[in-house]
C-alpha atoms as a PDB file:
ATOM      1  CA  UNK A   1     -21.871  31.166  19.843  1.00  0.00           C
ATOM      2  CA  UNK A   2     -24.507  28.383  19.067  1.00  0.00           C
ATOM      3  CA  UNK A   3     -26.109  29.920  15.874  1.00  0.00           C
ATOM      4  CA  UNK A   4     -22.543  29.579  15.005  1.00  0.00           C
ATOM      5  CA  UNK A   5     -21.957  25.846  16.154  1.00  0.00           C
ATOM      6  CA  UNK A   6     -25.539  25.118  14.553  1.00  0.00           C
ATOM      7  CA  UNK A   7     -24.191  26.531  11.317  1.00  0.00           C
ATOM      8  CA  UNK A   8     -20.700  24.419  11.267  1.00  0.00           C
ATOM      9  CA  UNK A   9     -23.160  22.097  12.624  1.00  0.00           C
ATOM     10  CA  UNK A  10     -25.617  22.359   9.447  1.00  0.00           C
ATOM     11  CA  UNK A  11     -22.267  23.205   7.264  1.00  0.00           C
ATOM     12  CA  UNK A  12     -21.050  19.356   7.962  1.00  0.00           C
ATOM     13  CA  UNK A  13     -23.899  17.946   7.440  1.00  0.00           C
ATOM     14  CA  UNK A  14     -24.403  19.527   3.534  1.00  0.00           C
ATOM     15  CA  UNK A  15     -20.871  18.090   3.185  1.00  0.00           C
ATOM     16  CA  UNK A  16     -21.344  14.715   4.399  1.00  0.00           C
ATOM     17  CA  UNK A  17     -24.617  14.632   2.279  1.00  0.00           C
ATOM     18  CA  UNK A  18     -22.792  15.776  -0.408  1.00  0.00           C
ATOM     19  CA  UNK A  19     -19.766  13.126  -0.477  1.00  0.00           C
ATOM     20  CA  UNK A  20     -22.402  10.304  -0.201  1.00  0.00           C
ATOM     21  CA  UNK A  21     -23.993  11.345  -3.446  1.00  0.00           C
ATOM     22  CA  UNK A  22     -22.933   9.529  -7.109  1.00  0.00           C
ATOM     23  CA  UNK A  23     -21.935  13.122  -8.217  1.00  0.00           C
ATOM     24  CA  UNK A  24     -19.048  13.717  -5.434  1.00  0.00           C
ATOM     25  CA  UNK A  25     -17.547  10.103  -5.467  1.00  0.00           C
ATOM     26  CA  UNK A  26     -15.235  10.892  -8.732  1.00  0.00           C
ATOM     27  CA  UNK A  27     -14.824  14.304  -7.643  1.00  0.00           C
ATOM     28  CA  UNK A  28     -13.083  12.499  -4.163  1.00  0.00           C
ATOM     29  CA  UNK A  29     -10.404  11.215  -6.338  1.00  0.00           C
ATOM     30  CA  UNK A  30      -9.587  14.146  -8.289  1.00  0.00           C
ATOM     31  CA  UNK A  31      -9.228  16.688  -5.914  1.00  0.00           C
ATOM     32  CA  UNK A  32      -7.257  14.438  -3.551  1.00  0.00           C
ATOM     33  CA  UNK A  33      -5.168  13.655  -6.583  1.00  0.00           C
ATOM     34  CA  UNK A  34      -5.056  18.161  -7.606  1.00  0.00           C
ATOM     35  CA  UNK A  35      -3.692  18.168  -4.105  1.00  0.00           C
ATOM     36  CA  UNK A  36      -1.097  15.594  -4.454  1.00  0.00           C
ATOM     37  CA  UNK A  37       0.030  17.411  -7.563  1.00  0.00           C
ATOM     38  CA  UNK A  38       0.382  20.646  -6.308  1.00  0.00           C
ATOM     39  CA  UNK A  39       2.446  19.763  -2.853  1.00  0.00           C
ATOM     40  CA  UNK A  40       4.661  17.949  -5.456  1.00  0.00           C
ATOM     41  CA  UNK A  41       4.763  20.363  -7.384  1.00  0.00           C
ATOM     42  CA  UNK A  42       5.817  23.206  -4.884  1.00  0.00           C
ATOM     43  CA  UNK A  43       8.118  20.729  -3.332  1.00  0.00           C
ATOM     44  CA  UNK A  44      10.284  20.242  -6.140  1.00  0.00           C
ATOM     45  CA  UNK A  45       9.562  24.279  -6.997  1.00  0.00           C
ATOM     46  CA  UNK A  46      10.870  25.614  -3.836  1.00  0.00           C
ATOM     47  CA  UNK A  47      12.893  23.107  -2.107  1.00  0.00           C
ATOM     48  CA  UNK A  48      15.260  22.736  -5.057  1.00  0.00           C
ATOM     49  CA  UNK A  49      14.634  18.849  -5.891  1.00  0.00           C
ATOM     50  CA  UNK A  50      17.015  18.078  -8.197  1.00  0.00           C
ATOM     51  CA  UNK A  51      14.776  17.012 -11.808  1.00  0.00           C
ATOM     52  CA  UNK A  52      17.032  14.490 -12.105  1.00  0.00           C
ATOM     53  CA  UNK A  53      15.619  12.843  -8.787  1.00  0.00           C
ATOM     54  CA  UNK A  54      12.167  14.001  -8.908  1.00  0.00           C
ATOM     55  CA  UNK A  55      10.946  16.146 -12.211  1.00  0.00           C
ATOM     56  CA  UNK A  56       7.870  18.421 -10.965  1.00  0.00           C
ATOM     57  CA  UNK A  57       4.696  17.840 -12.398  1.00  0.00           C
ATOM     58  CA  UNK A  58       4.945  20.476 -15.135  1.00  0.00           C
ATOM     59  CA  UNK A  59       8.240  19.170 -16.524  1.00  0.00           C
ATOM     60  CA  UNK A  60       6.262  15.745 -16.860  1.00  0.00           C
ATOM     61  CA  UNK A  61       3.732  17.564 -18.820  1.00  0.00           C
ATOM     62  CA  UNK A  62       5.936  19.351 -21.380  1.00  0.00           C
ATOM     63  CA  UNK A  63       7.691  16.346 -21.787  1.00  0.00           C
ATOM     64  CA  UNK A  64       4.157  14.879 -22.724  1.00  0.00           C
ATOM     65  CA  UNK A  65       3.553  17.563 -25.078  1.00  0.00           C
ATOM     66  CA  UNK A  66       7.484  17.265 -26.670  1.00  0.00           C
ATOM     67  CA  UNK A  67       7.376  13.627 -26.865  1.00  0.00           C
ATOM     68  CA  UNK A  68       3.897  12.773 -27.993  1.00  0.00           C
ATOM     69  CA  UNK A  69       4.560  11.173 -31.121  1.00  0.00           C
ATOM     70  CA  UNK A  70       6.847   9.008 -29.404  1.00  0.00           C
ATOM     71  CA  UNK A  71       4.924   8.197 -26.387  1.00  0.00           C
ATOM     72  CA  UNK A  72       1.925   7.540 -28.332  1.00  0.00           C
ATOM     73  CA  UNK A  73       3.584   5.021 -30.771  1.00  0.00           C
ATOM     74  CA  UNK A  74       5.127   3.517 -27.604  1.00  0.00           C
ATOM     75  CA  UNK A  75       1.951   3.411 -25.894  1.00  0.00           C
ATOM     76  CA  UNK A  76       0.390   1.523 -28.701  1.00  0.00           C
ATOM     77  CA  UNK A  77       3.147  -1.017 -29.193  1.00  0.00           C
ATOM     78  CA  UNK A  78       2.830  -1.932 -25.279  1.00  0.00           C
ATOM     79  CA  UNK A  79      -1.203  -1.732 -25.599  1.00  0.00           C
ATOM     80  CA  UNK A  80      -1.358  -4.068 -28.345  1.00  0.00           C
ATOM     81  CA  UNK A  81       1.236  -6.653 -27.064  1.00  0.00           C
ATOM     82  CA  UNK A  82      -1.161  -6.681 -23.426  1.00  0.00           C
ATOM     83  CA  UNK A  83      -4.471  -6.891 -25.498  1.00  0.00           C
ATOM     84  CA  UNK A  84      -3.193 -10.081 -27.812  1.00  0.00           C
ATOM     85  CA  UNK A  85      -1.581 -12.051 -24.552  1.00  0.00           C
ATOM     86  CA  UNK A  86      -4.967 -10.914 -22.503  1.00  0.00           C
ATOM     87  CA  UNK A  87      -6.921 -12.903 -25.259  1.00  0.00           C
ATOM     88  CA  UNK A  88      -5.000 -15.441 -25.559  1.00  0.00           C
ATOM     89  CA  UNK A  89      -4.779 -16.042 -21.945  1.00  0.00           C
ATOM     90  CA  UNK A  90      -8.286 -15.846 -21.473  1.00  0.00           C
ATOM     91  CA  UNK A  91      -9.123 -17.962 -24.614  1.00  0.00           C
ATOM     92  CA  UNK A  92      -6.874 -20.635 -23.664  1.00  0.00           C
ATOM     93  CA  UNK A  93      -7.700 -20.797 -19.960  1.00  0.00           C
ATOM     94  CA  UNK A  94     -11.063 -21.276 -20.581  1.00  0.00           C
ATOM     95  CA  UNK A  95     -10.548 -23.427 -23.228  1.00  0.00           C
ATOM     96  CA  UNK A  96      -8.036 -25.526 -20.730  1.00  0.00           C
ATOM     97  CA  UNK A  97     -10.818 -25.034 -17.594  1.00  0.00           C
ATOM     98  CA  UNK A  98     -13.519 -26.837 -19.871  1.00  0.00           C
ATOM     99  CA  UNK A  99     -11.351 -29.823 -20.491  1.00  0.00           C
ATOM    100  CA  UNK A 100     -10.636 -29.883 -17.165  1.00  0.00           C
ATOM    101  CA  UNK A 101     -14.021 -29.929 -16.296  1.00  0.00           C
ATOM    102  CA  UNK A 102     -14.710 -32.944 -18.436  1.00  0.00           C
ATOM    103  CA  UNK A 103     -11.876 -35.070 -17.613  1.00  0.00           C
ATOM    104  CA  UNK A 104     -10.014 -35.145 -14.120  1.00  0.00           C
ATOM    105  CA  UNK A 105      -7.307 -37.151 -15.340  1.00  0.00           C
ATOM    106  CA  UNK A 106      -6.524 -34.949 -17.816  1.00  0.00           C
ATOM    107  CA  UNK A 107      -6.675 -32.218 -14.848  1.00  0.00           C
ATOM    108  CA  UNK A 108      -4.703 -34.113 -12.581  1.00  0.00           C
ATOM    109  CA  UNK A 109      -2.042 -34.286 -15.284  1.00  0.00           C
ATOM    110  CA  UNK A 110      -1.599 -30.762 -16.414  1.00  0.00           C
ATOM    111  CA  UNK A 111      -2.703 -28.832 -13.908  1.00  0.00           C
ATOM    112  CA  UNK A 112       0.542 -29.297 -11.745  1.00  0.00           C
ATOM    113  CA  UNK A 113       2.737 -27.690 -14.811  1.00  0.00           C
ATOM    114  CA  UNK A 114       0.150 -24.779 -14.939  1.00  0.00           C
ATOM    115  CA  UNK A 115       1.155 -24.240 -11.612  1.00  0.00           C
ATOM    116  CA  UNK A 116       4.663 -24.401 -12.301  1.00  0.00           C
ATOM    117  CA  UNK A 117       4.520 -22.022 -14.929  1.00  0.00           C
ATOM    118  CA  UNK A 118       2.488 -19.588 -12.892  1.00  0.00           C
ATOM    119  CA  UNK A 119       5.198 -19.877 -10.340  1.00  0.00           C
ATOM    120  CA  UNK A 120       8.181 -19.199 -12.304  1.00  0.00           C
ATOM    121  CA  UNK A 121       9.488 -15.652 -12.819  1.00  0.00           C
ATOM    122  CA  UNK A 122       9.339 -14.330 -16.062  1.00  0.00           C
ATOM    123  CA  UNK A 123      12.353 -12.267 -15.977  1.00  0.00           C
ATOM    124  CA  UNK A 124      14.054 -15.489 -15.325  1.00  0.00           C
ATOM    125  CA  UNK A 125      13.236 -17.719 -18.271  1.00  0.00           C
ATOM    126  CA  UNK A 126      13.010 -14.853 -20.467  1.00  0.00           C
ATOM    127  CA  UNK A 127      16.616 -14.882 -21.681  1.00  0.00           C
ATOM    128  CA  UNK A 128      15.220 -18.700 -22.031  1.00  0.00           C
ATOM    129  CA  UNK A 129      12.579 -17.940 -24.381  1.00  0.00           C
ATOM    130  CA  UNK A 130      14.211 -14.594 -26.189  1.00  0.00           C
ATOM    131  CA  UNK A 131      17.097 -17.824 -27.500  1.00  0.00           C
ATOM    132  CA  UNK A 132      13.929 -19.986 -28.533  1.00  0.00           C
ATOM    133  CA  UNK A 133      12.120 -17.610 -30.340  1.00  0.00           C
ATOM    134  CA  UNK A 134      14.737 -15.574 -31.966  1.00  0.00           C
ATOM    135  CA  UNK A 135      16.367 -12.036 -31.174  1.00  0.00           C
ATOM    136  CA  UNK A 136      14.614 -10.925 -34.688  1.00  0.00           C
ATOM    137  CA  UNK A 137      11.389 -11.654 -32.972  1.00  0.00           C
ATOM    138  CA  UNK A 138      11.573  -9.768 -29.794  1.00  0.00           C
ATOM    139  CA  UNK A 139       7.768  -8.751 -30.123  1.00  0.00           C
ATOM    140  CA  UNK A 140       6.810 -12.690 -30.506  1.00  0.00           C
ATOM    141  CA  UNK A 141       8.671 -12.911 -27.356  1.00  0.00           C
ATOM    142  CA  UNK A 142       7.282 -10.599 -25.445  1.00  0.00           C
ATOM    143  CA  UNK A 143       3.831 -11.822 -26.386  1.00  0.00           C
ATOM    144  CA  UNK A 144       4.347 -15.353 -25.168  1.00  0.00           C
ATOM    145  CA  UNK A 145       6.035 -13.740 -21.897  1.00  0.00           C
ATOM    146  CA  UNK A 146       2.830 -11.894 -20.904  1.00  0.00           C
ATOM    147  CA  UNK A 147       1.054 -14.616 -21.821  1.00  0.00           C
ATOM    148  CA  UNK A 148       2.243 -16.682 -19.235  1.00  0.00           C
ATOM    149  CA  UNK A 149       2.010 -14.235 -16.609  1.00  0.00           C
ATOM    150  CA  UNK A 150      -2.207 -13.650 -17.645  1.00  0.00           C
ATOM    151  CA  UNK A 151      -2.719 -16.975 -18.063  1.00  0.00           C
ATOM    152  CA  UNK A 152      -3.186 -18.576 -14.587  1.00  0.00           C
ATOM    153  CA  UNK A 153      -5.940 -16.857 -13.288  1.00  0.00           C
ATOM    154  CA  UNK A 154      -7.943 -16.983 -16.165  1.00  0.00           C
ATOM    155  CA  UNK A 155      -7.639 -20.919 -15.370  1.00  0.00           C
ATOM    156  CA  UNK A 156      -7.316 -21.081 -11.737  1.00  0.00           C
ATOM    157  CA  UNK A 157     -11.032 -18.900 -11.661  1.00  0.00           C
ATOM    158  CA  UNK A 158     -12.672 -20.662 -14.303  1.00  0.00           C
ATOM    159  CA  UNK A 159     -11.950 -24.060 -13.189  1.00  0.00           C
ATOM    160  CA  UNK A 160     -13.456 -23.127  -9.872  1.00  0.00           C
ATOM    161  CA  UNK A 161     -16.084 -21.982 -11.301  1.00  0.00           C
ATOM    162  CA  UNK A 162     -16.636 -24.719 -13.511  1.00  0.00           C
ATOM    163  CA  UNK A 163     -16.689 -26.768 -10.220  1.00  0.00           C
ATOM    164  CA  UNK A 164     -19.433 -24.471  -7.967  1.00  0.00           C
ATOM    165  CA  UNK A 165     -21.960 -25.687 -10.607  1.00  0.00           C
ATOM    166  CA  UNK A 166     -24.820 -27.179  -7.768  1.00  0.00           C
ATOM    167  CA  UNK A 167     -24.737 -30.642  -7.874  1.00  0.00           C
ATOM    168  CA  UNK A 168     -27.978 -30.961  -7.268  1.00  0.00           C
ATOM    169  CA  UNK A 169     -28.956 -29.048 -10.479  1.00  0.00           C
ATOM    170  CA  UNK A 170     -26.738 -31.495 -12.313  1.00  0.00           C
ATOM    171  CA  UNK A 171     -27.978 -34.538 -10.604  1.00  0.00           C
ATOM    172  CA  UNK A 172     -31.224 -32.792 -11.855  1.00  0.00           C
ATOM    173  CA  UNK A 173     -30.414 -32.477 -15.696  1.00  0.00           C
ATOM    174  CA  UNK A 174     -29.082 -36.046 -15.750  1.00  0.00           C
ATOM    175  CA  UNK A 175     -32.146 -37.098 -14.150  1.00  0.00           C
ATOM    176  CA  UNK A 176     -34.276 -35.260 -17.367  1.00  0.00           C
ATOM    177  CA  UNK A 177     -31.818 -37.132 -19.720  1.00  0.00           C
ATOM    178  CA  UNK A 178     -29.133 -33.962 -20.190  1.00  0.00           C
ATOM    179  CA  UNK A 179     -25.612 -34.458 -21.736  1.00  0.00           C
ATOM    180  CA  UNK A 180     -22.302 -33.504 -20.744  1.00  0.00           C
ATOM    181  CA  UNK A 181     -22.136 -30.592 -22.770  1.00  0.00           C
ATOM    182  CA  UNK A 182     -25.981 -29.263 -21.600  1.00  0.00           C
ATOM    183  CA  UNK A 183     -24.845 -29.528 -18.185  1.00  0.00           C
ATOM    184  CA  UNK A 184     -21.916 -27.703 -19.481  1.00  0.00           C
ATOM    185  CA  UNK A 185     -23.063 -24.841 -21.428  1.00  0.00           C
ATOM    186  CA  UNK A 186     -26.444 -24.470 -19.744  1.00  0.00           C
ATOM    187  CA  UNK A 187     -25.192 -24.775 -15.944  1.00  0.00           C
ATOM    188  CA  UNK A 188     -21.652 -24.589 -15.583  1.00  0.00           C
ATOM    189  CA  UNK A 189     -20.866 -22.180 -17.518  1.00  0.00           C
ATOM    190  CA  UNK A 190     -23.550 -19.579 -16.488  1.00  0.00           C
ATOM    191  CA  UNK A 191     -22.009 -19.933 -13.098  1.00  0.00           C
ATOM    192  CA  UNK A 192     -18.442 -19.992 -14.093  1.00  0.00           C
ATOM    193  CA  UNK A 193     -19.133 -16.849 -15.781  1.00  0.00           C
ATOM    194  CA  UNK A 194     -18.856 -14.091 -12.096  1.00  0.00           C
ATOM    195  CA  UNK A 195     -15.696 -16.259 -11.574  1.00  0.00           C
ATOM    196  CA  UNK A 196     -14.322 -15.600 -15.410  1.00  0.00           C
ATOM    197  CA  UNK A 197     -15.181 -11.911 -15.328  1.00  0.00           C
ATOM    198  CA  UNK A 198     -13.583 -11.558 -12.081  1.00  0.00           C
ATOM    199  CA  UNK A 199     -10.346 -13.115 -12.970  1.00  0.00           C
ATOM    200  CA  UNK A 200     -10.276 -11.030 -16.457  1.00  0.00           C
ATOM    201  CA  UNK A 201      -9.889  -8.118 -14.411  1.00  0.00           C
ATOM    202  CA  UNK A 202      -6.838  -9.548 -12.247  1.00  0.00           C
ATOM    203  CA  UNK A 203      -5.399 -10.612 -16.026  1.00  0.00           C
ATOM    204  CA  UNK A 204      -5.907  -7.687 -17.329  1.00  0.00           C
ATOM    205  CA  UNK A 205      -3.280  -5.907 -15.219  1.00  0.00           C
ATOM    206  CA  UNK A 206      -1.009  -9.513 -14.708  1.00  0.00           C
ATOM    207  CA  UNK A 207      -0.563  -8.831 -19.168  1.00  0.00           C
ATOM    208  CA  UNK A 208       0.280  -5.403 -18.574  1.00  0.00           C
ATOM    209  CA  UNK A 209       2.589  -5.920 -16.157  1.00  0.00           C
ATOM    210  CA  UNK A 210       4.223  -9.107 -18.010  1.00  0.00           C
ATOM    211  CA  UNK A 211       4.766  -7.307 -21.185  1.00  0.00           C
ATOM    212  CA  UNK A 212       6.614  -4.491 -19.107  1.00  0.00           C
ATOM    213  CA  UNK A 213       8.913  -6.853 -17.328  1.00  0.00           C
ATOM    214  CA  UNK A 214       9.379  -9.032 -20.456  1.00  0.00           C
ATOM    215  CA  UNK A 215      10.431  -5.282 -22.090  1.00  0.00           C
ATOM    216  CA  UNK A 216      12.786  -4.859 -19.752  1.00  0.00           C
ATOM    217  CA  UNK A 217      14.184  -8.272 -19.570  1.00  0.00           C
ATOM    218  CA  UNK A 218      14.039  -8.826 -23.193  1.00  0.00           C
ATOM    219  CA  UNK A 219      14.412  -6.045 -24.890  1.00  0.00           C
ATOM    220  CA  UNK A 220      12.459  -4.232 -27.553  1.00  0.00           C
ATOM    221  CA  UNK A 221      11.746  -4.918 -31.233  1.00  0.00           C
ATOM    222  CA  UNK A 222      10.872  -3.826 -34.422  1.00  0.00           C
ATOM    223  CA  UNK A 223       9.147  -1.021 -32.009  1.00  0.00           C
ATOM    224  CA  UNK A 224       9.716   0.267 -28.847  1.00  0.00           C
ATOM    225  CA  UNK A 225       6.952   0.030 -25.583  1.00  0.00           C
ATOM    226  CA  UNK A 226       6.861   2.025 -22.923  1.00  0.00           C
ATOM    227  CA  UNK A 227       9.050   0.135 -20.809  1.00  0.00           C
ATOM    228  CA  UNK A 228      11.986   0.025 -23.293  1.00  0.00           C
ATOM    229  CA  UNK A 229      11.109   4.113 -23.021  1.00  0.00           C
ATOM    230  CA  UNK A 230      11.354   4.115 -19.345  1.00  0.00           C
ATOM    231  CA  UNK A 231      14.485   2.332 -20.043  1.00  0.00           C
ATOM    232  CA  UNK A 232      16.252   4.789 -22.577  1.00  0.00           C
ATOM    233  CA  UNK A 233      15.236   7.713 -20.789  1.00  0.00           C
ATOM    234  CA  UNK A 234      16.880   6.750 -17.532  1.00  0.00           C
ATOM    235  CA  UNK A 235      20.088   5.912 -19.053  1.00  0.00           C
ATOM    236  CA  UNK A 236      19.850   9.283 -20.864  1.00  0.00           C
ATOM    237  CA  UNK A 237      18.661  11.210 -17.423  1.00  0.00           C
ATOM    238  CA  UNK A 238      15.467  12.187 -18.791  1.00  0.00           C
ATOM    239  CA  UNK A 239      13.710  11.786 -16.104  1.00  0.00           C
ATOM    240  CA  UNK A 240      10.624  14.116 -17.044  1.00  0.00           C
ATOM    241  CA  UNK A 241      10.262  11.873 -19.743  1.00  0.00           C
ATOM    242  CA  UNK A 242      10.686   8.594 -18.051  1.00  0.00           C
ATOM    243  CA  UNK A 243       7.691   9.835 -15.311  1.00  0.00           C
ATOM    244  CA  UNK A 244       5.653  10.660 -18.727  1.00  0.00           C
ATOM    245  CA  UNK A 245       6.089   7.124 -20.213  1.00  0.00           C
ATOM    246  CA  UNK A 246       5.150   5.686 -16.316  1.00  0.00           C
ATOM    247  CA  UNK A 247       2.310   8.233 -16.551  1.00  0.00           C
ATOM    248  CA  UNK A 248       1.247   6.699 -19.592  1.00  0.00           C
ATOM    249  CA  UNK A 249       1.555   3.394 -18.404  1.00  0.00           C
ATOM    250  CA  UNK A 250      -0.685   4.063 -15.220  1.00  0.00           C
ATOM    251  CA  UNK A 251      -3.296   5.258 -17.757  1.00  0.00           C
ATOM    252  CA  UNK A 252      -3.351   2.171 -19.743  1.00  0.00           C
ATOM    253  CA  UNK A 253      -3.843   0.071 -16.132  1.00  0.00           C
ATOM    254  CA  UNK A 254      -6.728   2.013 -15.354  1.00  0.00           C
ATOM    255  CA  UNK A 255      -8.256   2.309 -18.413  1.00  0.00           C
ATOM    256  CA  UNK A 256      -7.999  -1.399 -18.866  1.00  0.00           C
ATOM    257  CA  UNK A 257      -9.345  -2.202 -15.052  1.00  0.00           C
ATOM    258  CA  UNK A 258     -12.759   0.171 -15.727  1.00  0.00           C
ATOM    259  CA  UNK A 259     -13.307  -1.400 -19.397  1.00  0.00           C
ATOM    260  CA  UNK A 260     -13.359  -4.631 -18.098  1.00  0.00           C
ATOM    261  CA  UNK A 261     -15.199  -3.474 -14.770  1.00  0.00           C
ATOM    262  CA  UNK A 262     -18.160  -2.048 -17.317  1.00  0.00           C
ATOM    263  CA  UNK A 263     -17.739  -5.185 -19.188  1.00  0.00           C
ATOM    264  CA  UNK A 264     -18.712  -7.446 -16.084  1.00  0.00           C
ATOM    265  CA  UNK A 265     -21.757  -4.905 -15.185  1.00  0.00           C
ATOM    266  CA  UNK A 266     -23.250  -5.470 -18.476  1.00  0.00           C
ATOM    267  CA  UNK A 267     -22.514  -9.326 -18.380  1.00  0.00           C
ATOM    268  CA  UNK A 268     -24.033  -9.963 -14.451  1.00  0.00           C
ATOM    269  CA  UNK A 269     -25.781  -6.565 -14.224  1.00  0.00           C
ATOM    270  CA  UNK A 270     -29.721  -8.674 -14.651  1.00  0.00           C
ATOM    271  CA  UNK A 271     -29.042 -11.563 -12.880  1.00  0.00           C
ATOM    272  CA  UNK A 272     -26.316 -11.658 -10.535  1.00  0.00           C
ATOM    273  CA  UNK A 273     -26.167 -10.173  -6.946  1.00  0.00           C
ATOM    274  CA  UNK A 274     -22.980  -8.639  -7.516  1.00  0.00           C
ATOM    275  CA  UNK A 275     -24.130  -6.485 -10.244  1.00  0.00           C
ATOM    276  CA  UNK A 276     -27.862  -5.676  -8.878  1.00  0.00           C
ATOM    277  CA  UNK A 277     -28.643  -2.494  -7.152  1.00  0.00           C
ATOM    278  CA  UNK A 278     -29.218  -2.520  -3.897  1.00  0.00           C
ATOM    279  CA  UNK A 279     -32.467  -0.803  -2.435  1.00  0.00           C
ATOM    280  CA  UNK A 280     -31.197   1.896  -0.034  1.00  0.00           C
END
């Protein structure tokens, strides 16, 4: 009985030695994630799930493998819309943060409407903007929706950031005869920077979801996203296709979240204590 409790003993100990190492943290996800698949799976198998309530797993992935032409192009059209409002957004708020920075009135003037439009659901004034722009530029439209939606944090952080700049190191380069835009590029900025990367990574997702619900409040285009996919399918009750367009879109989340996760490592990985390693 106790060489047997020493080896459960010894047993949970490999294991827990085991799950702290870098090689069994992305294994974690995936096999919680195999398990998830197969108890949906045999739920829809053998309890008789309707597929028009819940399509199993495997009907998700044929209608990957029927539809991949489709769901690619769609994929792409969605992608491309996030990646041009993401730039934008964080082009323009940190263009926006530095004037900020150097002039409070103009802050105090404009940042209130920033606010408002950060506030302001997009599937409300969408119908707004789709009669602006044009129903024969639905894609312009659903640019300047996600915009909107990426756009505030990109600002919010950056100002912030702008402002956490030491005073005392700027009292400092004043005192050696340093301009406005020293102080800016060689102080402010550098600190602004953990708070930029940070909200990039929030705005990343916000354009991704804004182009979605702009889809689906707008309409589509000249070509059809992933949400206007979701959209036919349902009405159609293809659900296993519907799942394989959300599928898709959960992919393009990620994928955008870890790109610009590796993208702040490399930017703060010498000098900031976020990215450092920590001795063990």
């Amino acid at each position: 009985m106790d060489e047997r409790t020493n080896d459960l003993e010894a047993a949970r100990r490999a294991v827990w030695r085991l799950s702290g190492t870098n090689l069994a943290k992305p294994l974690i996800p995936l096999v919680v994630g195999m398990i998830v698949l197969g108890l949906w799976q045999g739920l829809t198998q053998y309890d008789h799930v309707s597929p028009i309530v819940l399509p199993s797993p495997l009907a998700i992935a044929h209608a990957l493998v029927n539809h991949w032409q489709q769901l690619l192009f769609a994929s792409w059209t969605t992608l491309s819309i996030t990646l041009a409002a993401f730039v934008l957004a964080v082009i323009g708020g940190v263009a926006l943060a530095v004037l900020f920075s150097l002039s409070r009135l103009l802050e105090h003037a404009l940042y209130p409407y920033a606010i408002v439009l950060q506030v302001t659901p997009v599937i409300a004034i969408a119908p707004i903007i789709t009669i602006w722009i044009g129903y024969d530029r639905i894609d312009l439209v659903l640019l300047v929706l996600a915009w909107i939606v990426a756009f505030f944090p990109i600002l919010a952080n950056t100002t912030l950031g702008l402002r956490s700049a030491d005073h005392n190191l700027i009292d400092l380069m004043r005192l050696y005869g340093a301009n406005r835009w020293q102080i800016l590029t060689r102080l402010q900025l550098p600190t602004a920077l953990p708070f930029l990367v940070s909200a990039m990574k929030v705005s990343g997702g916000l354009a991704l979801i804004g182009t979605v619900v702009a889809e689906f409040a707008a309409g589509t285009g000249t070509a059809t996203g992933l949400a206007w996919t979701i959209t036919l399918a349902t009405r159609n009750l293809q659900m296993a296709e519907a799942f394989a367009a959300l599928a898709l879109l959960s992919l393009l989340g990620i994928a955008l979240f870890f790109s610009l996760s590796a993208l702040e490592w490399l930017l703060l990985r010498r000098w900031h204590e976020s990215a450092l390693k920590k001795p063990q």
